[in-house]
Protein backbone atom coordinates (compact mmCIF):
# COMPACT_ATOMS: atom_id res chain seq x y z
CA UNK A 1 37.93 -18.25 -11.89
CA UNK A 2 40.87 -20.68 -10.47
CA UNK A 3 39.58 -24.00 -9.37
CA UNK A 4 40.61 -25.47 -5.97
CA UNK A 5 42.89 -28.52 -6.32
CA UNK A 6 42.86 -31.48 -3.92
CA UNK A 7 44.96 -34.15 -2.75
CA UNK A 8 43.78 -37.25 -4.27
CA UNK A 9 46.04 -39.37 -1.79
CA UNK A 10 47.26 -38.57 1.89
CA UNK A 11 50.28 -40.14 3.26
CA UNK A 12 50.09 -40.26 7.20
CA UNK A 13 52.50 -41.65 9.91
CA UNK A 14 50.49 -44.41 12.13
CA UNK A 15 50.36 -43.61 15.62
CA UNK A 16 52.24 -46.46 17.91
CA UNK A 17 49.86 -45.86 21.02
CA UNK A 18 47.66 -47.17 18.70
CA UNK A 19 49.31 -49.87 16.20
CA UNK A 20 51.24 -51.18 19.67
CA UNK A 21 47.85 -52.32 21.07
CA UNK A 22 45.93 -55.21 20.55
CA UNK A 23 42.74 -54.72 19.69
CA UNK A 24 41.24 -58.33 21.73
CA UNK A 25 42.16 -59.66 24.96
CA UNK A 26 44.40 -62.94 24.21
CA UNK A 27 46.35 -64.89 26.81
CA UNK A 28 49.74 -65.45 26.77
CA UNK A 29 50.47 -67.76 24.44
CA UNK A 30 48.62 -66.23 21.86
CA UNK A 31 49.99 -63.27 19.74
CA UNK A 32 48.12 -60.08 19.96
CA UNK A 33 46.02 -58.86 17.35
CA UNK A 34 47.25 -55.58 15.81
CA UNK A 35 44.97 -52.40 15.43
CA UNK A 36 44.93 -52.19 11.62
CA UNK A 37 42.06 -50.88 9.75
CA UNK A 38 41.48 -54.35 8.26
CA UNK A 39 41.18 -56.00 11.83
CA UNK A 40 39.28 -52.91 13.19
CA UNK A 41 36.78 -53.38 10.57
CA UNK A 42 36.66 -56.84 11.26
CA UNK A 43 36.26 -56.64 15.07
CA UNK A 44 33.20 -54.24 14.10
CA UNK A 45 31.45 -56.40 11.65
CA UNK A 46 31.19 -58.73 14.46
CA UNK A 47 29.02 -56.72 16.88
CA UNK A 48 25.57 -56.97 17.55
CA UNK A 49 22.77 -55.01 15.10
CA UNK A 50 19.29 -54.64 14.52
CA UNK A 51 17.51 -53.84 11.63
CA UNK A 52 15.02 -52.17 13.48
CA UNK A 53 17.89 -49.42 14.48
CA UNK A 54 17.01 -45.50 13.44
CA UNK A 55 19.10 -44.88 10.32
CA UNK A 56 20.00 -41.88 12.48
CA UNK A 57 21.32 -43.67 14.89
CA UNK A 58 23.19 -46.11 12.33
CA UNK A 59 24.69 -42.44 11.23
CA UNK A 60 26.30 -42.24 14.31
CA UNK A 61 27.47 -45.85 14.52
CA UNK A 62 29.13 -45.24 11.08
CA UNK A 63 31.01 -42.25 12.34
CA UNK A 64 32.56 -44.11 15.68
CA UNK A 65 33.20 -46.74 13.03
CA UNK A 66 35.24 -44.80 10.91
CA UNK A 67 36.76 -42.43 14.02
CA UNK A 68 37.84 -46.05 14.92
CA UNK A 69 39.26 -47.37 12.04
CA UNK A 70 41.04 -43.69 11.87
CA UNK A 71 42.83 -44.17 15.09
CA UNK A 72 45.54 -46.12 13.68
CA UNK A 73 46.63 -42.67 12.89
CA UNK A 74 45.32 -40.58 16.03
CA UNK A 75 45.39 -42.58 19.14
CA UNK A 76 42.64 -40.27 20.09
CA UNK A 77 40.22 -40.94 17.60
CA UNK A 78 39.38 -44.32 19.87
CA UNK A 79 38.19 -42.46 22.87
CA UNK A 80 36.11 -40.63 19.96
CA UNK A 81 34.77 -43.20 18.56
CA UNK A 82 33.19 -44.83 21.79
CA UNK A 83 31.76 -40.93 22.28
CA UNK A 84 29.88 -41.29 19.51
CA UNK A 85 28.13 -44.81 20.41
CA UNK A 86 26.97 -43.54 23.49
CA UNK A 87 25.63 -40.76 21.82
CA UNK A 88 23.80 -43.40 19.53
CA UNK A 89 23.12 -45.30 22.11
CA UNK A 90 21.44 -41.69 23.84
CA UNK A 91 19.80 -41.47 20.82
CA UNK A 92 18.18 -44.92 20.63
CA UNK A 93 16.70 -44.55 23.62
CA UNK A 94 15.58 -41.11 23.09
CA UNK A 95 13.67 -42.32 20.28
CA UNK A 96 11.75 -45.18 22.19
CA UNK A 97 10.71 -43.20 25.64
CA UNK A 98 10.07 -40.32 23.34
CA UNK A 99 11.50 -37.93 25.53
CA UNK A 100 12.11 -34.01 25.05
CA UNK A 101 15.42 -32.98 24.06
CA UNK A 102 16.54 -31.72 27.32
CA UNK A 103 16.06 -34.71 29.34
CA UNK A 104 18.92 -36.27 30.70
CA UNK A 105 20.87 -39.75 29.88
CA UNK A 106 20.09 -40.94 33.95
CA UNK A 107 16.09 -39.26 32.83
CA UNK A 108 15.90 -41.41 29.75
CA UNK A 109 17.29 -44.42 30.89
CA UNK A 110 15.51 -44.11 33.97
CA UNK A 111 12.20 -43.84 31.26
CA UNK A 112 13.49 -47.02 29.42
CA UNK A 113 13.42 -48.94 33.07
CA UNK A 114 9.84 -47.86 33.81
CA UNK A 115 8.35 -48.69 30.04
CA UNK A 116 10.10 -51.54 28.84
CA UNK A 117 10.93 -54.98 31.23
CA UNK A 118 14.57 -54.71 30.93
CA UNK A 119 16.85 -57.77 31.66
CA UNK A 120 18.83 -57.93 34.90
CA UNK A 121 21.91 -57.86 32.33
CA UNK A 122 20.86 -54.76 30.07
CA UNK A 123 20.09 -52.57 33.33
CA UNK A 124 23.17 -53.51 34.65
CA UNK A 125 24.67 -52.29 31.41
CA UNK A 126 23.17 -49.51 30.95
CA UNK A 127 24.01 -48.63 34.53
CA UNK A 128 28.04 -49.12 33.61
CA UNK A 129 27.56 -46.89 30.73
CA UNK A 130 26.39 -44.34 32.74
CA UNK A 131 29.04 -44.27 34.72
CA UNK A 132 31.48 -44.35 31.75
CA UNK A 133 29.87 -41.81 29.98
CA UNK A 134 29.57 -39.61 32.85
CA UNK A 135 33.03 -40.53 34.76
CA UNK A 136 35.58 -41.57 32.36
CA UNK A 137 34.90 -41.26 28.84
CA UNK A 138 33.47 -37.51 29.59
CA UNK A 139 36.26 -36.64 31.46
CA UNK A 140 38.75 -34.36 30.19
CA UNK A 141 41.89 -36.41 32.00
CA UNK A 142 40.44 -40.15 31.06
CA UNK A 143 38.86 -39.92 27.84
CA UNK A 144 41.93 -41.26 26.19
CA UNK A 145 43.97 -42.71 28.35
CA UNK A 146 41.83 -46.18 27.88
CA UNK A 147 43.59 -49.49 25.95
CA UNK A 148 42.64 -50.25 22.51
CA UNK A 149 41.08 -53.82 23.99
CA UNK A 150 38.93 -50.98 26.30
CA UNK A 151 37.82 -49.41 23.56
CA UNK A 152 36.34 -52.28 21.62
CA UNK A 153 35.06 -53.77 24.65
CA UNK A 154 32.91 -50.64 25.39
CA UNK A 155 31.97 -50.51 21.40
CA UNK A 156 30.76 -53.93 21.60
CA UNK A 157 28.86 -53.59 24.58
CA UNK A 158 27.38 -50.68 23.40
CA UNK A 159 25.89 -51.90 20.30
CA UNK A 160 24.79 -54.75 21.96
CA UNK A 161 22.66 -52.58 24.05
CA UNK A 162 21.43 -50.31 20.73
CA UNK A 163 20.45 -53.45 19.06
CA UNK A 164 18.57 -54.79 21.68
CA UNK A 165 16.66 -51.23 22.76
CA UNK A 166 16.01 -51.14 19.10
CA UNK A 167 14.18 -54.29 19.00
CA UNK A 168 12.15 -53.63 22.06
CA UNK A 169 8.00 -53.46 21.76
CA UNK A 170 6.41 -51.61 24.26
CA UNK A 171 4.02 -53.91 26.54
């Protein structure tokens, strides 16, 4: 029987739409920060988490983590990578309204708002990623044509919103 052989090591060209970017918001007199996988790893570490977050959803986080870092070599893999958060972020709340697997994301959230007291700020957010998931990011024409800085802003926001679902007690 011949054995299948590998490559150990893969040698890929980094895409400029992505390495061109900046991956924060800085002001003029400041350089940009570069997309790199070191300082898209490091913009991630700093996001909000909650240990009380479903290891399946903490799958998912992983993968828009690493469809992130990838991006540096597929432009495209950003757009991905803030797919899968929202579908973690689906998922979270999924998980605490206990809904069937059909309902909706305007159905579940709209679940969250009647069994949880939500801050002014998360339903606002949640709101906004509504309308990103369902106008932009789901869209075949804008789903990548969003800024680096875009990207990690919706990321951030997104976890922010996981971690704090995650942590919620039902009164």
């Amino acid at each position: 029987m011949h054995e299948a052989r590998y490559p150990t090591t893969w040698t890929f060209n980094l895409d400029e739409r992505t390495t061109h970017m900046s991956l924060v918001s800085t002001s003029p007199t400041q350089p940009p920060v570069p997309a790199t996988p070191p300082a898209i790893r490091n913009a991630l570490s700093n996001f909000a988490r909650s240990s009380s977050t479903q290891s399946d959803v903490v799958a998912l986080l992983d993968v828009s983590a690493d469809l992130m870092e990838v991006s540096v070599i597929h432009y495209e893999f950003a757009a991905l990578a803030v797919d899968k958060a929202l579908q973690a972020l689906e998922l979270t709340i999924r998980l605490k309204v206990d809904q069937s697997a059909k309902a909706g994301m305007s159905r579940l959230i709209g679940t969250l708002r009647k069994d949880y007291a939500l801050r002014p700020e998360l339903d606002e957010l949640l709101r906004d990623v509504l309308h990103l998931r369902n106008s932009w990011v789901g869209h075949p024409r804008g789903a990548v044509t969003y800024s680096m800085v875009s990207a990690v802003g919706f990321l951030s926001h997104i976890c922010a919103a996981i971690a704090e679902i995650s942590d919620f007690d039902r009164h």
